[in-house]
ModelCIF file with pLDDT and N, C-alpha, C, O atoms, coordinates in Angstrom:
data_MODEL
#
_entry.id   MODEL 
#
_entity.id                         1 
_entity.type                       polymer 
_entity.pdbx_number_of_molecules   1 
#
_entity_poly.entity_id                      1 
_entity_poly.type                           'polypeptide(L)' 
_entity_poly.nstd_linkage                   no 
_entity_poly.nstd_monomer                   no 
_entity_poly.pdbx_seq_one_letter_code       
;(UNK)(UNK)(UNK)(UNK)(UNK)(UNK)(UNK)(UNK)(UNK)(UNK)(UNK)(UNK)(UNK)(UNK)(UNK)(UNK)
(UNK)(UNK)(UNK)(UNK)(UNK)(UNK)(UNK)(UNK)(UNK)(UNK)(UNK)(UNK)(UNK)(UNK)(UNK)(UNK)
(UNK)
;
_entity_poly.pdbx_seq_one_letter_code_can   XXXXXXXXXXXXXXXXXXXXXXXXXXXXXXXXX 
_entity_poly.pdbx_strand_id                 A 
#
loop_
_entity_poly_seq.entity_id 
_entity_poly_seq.num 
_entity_poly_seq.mon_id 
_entity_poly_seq.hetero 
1 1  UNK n 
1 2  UNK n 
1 3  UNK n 
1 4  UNK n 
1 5  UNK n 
1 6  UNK n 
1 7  UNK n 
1 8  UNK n 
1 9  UNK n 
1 10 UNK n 
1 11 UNK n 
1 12 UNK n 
1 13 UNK n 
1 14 UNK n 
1 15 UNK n 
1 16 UNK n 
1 17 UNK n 
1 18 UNK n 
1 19 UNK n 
1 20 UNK n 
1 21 UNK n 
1 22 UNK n 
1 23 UNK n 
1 24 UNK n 
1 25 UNK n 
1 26 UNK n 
1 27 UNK n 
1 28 UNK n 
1 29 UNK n 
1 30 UNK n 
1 31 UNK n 
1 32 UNK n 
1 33 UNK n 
#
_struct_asym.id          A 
_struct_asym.entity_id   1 
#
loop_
_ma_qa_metric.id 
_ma_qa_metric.mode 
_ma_qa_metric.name 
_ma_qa_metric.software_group_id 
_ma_qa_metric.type 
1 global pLDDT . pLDDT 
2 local  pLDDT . pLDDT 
#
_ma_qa_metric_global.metric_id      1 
_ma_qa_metric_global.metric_value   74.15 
_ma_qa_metric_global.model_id       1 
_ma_qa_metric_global.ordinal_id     1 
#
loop_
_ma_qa_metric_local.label_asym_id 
_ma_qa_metric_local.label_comp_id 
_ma_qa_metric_local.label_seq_id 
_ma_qa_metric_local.metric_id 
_ma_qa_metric_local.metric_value 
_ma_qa_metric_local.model_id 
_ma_qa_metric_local.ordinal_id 
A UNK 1  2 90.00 1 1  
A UNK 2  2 92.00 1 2  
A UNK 3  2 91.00 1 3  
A UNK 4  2 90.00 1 4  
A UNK 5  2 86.00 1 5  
A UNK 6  2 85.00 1 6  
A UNK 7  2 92.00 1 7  
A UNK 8  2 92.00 1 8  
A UNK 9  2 93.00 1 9  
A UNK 10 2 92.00 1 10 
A UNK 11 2 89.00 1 11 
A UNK 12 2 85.00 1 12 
A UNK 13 2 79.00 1 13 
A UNK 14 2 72.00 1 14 
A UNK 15 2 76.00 1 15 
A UNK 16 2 66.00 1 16 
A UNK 17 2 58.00 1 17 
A UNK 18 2 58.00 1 18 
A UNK 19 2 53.00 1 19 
A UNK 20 2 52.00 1 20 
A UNK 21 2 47.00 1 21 
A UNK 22 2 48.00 1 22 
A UNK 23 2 53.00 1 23 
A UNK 24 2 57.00 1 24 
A UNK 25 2 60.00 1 25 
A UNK 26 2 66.00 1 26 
A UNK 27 2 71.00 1 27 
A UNK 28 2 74.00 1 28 
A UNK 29 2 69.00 1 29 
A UNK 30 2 72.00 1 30 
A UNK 31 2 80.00 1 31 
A UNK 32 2 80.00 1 32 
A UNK 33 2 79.00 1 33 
#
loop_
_atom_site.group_PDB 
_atom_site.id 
_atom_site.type_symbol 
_atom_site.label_atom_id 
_atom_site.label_alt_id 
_atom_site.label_comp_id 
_atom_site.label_asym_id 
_atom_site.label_entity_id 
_atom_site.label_seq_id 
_atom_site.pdbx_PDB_ins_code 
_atom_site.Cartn_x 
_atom_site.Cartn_y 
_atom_site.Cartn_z 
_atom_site.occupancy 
_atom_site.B_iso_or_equiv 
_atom_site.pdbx_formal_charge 
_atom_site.auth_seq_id 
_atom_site.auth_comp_id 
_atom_site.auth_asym_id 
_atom_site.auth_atom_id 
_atom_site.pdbx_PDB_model_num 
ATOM 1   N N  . UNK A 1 1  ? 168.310 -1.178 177.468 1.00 90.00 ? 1  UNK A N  1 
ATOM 2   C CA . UNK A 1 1  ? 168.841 -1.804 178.681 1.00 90.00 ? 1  UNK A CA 1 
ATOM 3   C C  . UNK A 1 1  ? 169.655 -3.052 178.347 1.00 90.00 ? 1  UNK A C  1 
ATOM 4   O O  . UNK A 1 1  ? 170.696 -3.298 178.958 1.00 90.00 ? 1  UNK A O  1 
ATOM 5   N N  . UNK A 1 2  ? 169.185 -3.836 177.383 1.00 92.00 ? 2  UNK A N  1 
ATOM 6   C CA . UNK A 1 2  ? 169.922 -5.094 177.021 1.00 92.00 ? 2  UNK A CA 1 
ATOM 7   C C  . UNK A 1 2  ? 171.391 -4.676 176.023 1.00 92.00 ? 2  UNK A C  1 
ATOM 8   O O  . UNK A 1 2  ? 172.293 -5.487 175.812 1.00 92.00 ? 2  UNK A O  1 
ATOM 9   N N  . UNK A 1 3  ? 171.376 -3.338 175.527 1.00 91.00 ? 3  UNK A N  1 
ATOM 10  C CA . UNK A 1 3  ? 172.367 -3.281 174.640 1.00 91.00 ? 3  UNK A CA 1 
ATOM 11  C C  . UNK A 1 3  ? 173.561 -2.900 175.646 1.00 91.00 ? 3  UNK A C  1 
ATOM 12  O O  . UNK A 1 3  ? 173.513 -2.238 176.683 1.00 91.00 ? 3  UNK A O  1 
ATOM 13  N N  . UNK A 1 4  ? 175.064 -3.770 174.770 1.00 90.00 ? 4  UNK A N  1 
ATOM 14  C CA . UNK A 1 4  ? 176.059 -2.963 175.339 1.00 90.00 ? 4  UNK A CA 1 
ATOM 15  C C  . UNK A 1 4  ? 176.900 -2.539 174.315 1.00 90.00 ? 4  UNK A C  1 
ATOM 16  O O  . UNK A 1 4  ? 176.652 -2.502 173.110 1.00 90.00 ? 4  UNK A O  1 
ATOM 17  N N  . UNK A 1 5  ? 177.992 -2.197 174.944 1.00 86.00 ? 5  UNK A N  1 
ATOM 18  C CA . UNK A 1 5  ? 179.430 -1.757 174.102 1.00 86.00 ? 5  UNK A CA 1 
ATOM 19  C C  . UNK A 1 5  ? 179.609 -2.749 172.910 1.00 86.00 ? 5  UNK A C  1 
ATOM 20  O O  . UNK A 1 5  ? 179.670 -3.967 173.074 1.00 86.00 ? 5  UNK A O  1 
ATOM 21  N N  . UNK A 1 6  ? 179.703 -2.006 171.451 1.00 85.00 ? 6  UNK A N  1 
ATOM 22  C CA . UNK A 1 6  ? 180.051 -2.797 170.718 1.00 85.00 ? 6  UNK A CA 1 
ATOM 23  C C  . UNK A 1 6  ? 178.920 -3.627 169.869 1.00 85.00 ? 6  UNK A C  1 
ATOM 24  O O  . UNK A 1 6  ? 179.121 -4.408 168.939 1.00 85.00 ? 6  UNK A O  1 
ATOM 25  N N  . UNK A 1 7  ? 177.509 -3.180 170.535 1.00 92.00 ? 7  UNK A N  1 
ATOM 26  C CA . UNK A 1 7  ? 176.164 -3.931 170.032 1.00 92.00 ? 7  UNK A CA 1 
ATOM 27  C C  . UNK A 1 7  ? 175.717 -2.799 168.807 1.00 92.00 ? 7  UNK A C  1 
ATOM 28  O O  . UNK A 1 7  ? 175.646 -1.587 169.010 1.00 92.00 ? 7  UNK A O  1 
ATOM 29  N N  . UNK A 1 8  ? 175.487 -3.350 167.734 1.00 92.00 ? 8  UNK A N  1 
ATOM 30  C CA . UNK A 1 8  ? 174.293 -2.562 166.900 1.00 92.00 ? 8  UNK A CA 1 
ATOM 31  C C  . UNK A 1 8  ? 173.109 -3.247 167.137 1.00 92.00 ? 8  UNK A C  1 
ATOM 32  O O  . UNK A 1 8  ? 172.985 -4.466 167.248 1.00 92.00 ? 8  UNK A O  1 
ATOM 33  N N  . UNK A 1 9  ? 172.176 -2.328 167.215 1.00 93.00 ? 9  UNK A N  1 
ATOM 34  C CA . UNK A 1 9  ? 170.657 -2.714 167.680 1.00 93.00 ? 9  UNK A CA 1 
ATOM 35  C C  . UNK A 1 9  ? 169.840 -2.421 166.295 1.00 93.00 ? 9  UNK A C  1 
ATOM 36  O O  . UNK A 1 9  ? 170.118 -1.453 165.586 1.00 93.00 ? 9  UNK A O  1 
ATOM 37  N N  . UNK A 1 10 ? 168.730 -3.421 165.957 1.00 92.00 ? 10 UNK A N  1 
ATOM 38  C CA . UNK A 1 10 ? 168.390 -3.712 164.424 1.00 92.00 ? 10 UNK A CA 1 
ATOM 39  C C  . UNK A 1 10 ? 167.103 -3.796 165.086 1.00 92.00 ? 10 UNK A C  1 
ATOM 40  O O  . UNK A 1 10 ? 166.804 -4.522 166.034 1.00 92.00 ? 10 UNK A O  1 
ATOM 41  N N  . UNK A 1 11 ? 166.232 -2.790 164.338 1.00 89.00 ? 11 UNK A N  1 
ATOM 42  C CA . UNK A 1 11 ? 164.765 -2.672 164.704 1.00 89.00 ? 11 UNK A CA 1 
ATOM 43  C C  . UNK A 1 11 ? 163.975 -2.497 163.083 1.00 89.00 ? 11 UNK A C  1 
ATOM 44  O O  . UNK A 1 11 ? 164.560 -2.136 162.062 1.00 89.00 ? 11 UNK A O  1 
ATOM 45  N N  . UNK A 1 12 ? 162.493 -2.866 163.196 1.00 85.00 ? 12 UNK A N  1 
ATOM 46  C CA . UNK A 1 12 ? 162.064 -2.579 162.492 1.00 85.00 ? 12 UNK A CA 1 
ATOM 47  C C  . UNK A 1 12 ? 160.847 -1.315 162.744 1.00 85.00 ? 12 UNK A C  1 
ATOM 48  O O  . UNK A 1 12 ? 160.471 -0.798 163.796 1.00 85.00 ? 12 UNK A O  1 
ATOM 49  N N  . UNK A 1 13 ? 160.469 -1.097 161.476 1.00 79.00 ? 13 UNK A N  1 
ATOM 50  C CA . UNK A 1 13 ? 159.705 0.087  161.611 1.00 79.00 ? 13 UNK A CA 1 
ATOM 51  C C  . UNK A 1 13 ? 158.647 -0.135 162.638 1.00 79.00 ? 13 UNK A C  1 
ATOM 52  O O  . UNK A 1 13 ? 158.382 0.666  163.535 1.00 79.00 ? 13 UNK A O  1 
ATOM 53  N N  . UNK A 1 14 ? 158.025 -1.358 162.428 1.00 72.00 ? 14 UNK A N  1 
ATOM 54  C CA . UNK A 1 14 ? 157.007 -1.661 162.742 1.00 72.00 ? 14 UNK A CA 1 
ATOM 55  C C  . UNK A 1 14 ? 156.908 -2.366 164.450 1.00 72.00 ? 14 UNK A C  1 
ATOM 56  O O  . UNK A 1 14 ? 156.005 -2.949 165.050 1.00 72.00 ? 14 UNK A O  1 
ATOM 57  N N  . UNK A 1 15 ? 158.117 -2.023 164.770 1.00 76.00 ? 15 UNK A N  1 
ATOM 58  C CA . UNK A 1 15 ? 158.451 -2.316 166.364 1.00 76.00 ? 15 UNK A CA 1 
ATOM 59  C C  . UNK A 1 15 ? 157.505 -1.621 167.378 1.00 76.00 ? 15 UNK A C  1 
ATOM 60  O O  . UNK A 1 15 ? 157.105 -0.528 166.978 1.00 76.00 ? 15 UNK A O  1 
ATOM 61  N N  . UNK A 1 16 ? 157.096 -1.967 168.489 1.00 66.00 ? 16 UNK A N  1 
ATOM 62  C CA . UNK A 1 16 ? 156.901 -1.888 169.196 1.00 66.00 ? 16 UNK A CA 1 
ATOM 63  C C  . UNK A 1 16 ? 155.618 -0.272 169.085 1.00 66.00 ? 16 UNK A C  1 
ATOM 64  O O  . UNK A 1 16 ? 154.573 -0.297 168.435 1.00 66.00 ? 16 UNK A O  1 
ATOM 65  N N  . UNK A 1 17 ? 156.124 0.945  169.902 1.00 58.00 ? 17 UNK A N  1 
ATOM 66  C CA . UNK A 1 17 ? 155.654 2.144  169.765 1.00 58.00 ? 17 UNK A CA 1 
ATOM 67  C C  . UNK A 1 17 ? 156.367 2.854  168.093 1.00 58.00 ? 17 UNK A C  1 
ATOM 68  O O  . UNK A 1 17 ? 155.637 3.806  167.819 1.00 58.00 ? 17 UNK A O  1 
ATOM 69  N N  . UNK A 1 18 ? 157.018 2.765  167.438 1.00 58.00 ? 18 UNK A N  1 
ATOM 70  C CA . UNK A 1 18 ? 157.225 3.288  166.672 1.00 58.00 ? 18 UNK A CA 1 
ATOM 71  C C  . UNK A 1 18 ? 155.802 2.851  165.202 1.00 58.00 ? 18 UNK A C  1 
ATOM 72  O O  . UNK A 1 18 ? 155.396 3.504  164.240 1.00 58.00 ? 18 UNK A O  1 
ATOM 73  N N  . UNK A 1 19 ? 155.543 1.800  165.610 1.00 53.00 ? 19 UNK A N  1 
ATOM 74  C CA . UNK A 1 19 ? 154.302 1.551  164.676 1.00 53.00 ? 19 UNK A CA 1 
ATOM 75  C C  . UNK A 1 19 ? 153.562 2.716  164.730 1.00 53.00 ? 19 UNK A C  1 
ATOM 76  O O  . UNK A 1 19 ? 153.146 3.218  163.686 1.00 53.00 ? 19 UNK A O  1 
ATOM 77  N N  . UNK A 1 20 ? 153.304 3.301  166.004 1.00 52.00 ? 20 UNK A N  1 
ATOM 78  C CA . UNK A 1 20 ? 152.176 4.199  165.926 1.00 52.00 ? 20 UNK A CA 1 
ATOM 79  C C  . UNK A 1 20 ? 152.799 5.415  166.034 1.00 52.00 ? 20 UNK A C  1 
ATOM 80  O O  . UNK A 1 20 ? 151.940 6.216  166.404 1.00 52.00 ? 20 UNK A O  1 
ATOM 81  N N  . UNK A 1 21 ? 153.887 5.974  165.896 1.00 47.00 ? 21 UNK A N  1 
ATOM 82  C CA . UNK A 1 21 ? 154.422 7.106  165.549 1.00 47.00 ? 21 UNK A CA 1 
ATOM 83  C C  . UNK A 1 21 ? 154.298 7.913  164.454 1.00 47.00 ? 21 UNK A C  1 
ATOM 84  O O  . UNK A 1 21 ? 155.131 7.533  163.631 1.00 47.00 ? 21 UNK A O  1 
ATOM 85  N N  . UNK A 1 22 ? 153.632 8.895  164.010 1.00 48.00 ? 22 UNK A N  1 
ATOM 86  C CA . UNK A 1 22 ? 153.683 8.946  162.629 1.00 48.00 ? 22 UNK A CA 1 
ATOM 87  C C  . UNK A 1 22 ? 154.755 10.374 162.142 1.00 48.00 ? 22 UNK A C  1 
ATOM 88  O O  . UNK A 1 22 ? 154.621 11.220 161.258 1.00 48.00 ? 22 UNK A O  1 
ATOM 89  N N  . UNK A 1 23 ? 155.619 10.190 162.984 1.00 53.00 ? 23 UNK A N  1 
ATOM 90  C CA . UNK A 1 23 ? 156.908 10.593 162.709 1.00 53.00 ? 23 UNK A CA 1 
ATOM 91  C C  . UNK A 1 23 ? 157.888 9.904  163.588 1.00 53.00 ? 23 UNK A C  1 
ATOM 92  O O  . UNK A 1 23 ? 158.406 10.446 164.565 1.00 53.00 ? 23 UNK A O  1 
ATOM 93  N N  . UNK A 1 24 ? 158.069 8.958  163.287 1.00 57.00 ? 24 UNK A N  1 
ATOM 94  C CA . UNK A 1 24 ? 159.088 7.865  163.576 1.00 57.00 ? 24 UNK A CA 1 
ATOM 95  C C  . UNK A 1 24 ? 160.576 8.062  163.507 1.00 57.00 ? 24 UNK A C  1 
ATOM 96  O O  . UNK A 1 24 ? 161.361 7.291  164.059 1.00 57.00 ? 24 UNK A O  1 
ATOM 97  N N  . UNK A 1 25 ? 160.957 9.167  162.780 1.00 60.00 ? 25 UNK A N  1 
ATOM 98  C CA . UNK A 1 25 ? 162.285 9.593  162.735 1.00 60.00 ? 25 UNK A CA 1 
ATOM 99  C C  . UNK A 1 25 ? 162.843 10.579 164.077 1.00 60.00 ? 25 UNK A C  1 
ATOM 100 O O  . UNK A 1 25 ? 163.990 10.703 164.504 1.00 60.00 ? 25 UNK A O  1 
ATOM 101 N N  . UNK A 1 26 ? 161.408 11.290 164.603 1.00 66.00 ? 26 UNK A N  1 
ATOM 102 C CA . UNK A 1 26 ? 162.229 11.960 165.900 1.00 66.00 ? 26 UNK A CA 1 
ATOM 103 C C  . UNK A 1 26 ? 162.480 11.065 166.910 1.00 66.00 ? 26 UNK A C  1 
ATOM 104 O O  . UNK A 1 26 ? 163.322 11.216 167.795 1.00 66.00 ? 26 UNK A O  1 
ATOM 105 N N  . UNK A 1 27 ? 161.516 9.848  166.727 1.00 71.00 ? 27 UNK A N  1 
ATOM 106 C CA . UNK A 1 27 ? 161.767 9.114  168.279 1.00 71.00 ? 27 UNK A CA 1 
ATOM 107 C C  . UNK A 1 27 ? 163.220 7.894  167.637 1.00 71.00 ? 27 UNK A C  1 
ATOM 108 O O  . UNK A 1 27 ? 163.605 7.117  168.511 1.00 71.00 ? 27 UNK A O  1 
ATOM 109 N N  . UNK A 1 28 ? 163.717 7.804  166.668 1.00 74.00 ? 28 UNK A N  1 
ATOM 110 C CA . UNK A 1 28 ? 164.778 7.178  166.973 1.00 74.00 ? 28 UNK A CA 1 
ATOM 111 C C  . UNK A 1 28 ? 165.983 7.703  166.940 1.00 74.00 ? 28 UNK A C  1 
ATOM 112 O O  . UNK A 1 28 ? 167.077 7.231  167.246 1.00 74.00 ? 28 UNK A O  1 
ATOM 113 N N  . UNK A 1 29 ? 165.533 9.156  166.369 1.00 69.00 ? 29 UNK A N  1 
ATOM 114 C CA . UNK A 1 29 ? 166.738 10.176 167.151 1.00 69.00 ? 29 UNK A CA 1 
ATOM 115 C C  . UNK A 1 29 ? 167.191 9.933  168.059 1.00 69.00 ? 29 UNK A C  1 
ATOM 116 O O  . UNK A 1 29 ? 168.372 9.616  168.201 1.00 69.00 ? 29 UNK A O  1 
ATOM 117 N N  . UNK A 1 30 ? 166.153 10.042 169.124 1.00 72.00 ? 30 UNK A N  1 
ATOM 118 C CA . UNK A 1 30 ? 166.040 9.822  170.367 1.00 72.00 ? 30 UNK A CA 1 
ATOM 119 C C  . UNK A 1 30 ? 167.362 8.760  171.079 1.00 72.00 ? 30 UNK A C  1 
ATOM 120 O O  . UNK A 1 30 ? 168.355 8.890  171.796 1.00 72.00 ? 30 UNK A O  1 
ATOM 121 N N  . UNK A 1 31 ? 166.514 7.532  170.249 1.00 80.00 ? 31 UNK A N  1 
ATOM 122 C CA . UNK A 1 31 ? 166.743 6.179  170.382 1.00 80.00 ? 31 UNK A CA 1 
ATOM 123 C C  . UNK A 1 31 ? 168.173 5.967  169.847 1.00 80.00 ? 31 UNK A C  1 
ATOM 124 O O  . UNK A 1 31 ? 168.602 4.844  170.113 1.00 80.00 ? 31 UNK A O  1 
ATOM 125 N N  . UNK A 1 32 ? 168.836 6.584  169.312 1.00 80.00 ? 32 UNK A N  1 
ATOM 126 C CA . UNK A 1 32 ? 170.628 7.095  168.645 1.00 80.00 ? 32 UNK A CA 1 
ATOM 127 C C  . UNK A 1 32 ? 171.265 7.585  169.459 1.00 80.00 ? 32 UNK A C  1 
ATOM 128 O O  . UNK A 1 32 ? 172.447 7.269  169.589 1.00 80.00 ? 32 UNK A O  1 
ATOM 129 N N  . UNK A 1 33 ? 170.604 8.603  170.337 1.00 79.00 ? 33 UNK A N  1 
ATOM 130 C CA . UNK A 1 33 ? 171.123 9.472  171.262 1.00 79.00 ? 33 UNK A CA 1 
ATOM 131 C C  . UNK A 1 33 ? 171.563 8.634  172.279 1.00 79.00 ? 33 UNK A C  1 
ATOM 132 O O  . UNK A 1 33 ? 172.093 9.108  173.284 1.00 79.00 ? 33 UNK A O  1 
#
């Protein structure tokens, strides 16, 4: 919601719900999409 045009968004693994993901690569698929 906070990102716009022109923003790269810089997360770490250990963010938020992805900590407890233990496949963390489909949900930032997601999160690319």
């Amino acid at each position: 919601l906070a990102a716009a045009a022109g923003d790269m968004i810089a997360i770490a693994r250990g963010f938020g719900a992805l900590a407890q993901i233990g496949r963390l690569s489909r949900r930032l698929r997601l999160i690319a999409v």
